[in-house]
C-alpha atoms as a PDB file:
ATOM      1  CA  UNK A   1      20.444   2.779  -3.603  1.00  0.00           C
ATOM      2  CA  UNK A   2      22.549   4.862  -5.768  1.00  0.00           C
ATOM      3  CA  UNK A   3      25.826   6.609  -4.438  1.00  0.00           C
ATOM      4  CA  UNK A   4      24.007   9.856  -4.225  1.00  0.00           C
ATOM      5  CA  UNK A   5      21.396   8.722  -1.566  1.00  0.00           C
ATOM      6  CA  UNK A   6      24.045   7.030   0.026  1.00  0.00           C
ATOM      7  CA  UNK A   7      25.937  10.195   0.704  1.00  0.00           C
ATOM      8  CA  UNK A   8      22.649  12.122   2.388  1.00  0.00           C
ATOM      9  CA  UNK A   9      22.981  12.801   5.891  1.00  0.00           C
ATOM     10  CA  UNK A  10      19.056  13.427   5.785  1.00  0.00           C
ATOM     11  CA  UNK A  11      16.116  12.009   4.706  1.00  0.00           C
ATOM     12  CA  UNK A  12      12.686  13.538   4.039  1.00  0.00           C
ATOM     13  CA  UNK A  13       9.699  12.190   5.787  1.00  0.00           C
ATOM     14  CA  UNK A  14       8.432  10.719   2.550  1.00  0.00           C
ATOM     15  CA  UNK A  15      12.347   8.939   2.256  1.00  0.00           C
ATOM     16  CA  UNK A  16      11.956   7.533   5.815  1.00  0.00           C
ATOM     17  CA  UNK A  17       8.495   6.248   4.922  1.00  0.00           C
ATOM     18  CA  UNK A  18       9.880   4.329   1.866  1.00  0.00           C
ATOM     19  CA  UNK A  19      12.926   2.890   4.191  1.00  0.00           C
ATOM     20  CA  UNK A  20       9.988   1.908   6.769  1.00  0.00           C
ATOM     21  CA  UNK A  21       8.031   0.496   4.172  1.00  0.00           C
ATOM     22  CA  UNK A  22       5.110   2.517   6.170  1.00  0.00           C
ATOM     23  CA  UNK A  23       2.754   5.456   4.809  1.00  0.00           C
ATOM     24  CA  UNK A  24       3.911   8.812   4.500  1.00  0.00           C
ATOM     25  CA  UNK A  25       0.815   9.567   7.255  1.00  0.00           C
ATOM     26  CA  UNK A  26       2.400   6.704   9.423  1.00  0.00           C
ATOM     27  CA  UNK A  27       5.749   8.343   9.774  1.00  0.00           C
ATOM     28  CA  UNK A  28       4.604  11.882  10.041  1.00  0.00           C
ATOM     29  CA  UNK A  29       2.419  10.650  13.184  1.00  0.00           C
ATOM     30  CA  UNK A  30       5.483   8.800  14.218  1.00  0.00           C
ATOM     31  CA  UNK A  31       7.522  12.286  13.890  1.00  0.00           C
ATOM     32  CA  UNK A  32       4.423  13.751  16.008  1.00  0.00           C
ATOM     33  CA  UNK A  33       4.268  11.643  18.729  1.00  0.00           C
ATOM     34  CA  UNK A  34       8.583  11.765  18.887  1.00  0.00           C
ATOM     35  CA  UNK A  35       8.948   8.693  18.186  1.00  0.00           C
ATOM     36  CA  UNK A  36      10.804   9.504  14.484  1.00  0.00           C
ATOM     37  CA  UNK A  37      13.616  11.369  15.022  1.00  0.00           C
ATOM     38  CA  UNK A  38      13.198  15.121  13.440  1.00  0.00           C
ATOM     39  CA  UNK A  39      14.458  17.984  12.937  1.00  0.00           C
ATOM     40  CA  UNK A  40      12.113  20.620  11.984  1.00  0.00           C
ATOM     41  CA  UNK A  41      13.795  23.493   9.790  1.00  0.00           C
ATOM     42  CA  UNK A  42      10.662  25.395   9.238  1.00  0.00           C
ATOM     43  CA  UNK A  43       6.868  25.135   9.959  1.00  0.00           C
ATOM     44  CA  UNK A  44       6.843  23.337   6.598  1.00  0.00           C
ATOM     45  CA  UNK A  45      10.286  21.491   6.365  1.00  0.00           C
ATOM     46  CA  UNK A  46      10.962  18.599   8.488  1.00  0.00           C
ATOM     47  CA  UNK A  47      14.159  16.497   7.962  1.00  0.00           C
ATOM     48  CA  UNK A  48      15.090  12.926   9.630  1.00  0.00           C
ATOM     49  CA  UNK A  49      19.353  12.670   9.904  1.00  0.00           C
ATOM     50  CA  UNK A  50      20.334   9.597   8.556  1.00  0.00           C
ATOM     51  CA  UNK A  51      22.300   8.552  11.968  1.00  0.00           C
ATOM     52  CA  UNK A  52      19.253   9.027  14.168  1.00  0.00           C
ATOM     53  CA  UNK A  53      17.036   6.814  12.011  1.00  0.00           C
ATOM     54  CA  UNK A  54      20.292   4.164  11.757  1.00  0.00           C
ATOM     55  CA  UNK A  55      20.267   4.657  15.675  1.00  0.00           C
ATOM     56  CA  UNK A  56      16.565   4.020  16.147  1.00  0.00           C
ATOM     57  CA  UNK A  57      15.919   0.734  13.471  1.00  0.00           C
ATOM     58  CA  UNK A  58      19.356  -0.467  15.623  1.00  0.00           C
ATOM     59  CA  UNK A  59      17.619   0.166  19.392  1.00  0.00           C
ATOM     60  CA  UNK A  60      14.449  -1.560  17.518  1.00  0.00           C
ATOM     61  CA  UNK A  61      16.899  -4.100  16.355  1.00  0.00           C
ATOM     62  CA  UNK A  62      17.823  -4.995  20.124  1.00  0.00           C
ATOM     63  CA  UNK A  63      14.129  -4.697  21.675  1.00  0.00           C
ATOM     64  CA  UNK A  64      12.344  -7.849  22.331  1.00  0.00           C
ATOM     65  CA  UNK A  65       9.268  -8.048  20.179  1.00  0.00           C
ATOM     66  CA  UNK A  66       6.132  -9.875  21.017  1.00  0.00           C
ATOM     67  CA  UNK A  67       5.113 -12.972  20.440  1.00  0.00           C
ATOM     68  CA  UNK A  68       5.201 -12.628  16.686  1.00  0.00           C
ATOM     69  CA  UNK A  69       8.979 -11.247  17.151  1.00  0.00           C
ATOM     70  CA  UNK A  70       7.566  -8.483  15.312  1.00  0.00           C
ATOM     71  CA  UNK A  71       9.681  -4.884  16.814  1.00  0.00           C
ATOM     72  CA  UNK A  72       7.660  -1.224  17.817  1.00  0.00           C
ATOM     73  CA  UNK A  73       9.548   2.141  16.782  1.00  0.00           C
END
């Protein structure tokens, strides 16, 4: 990550995909459903801030997971 993306306070939905490591479609039915943190500027521009998504991988962080340990967003 270079300095500049470390500095954004938002991400696209394609960014938070890559961060997933989950498809674009994934994360925009994520956003749907509310379970991505959004912000929608217009009917066409969505953005995820950067402390919501740090907040929700942390909450994910502290769930129990099944039996694989694996987490759900």
């Amino acid at each position: 990550m270079n300095t500049k993306e470390s500095e954004k306070l938002v991400y696209t939905i394609e960014e938070c995909s890559e961060r997933l490591g989950i498809s674009k479609g994934t994360a925009y039915s994520l956003a749907r459903e509310g379970r991505l943190p959004i912000i929608r500027i217009s009917d066409r521009r969505i953005i995820v801030p950067k402390v919501a998504l740090e907040r929700l991988l942390e909450k994910a962080g502290r769930l129990e997971g099944g039996s694989n340990g694996e987490k759900e967003i």
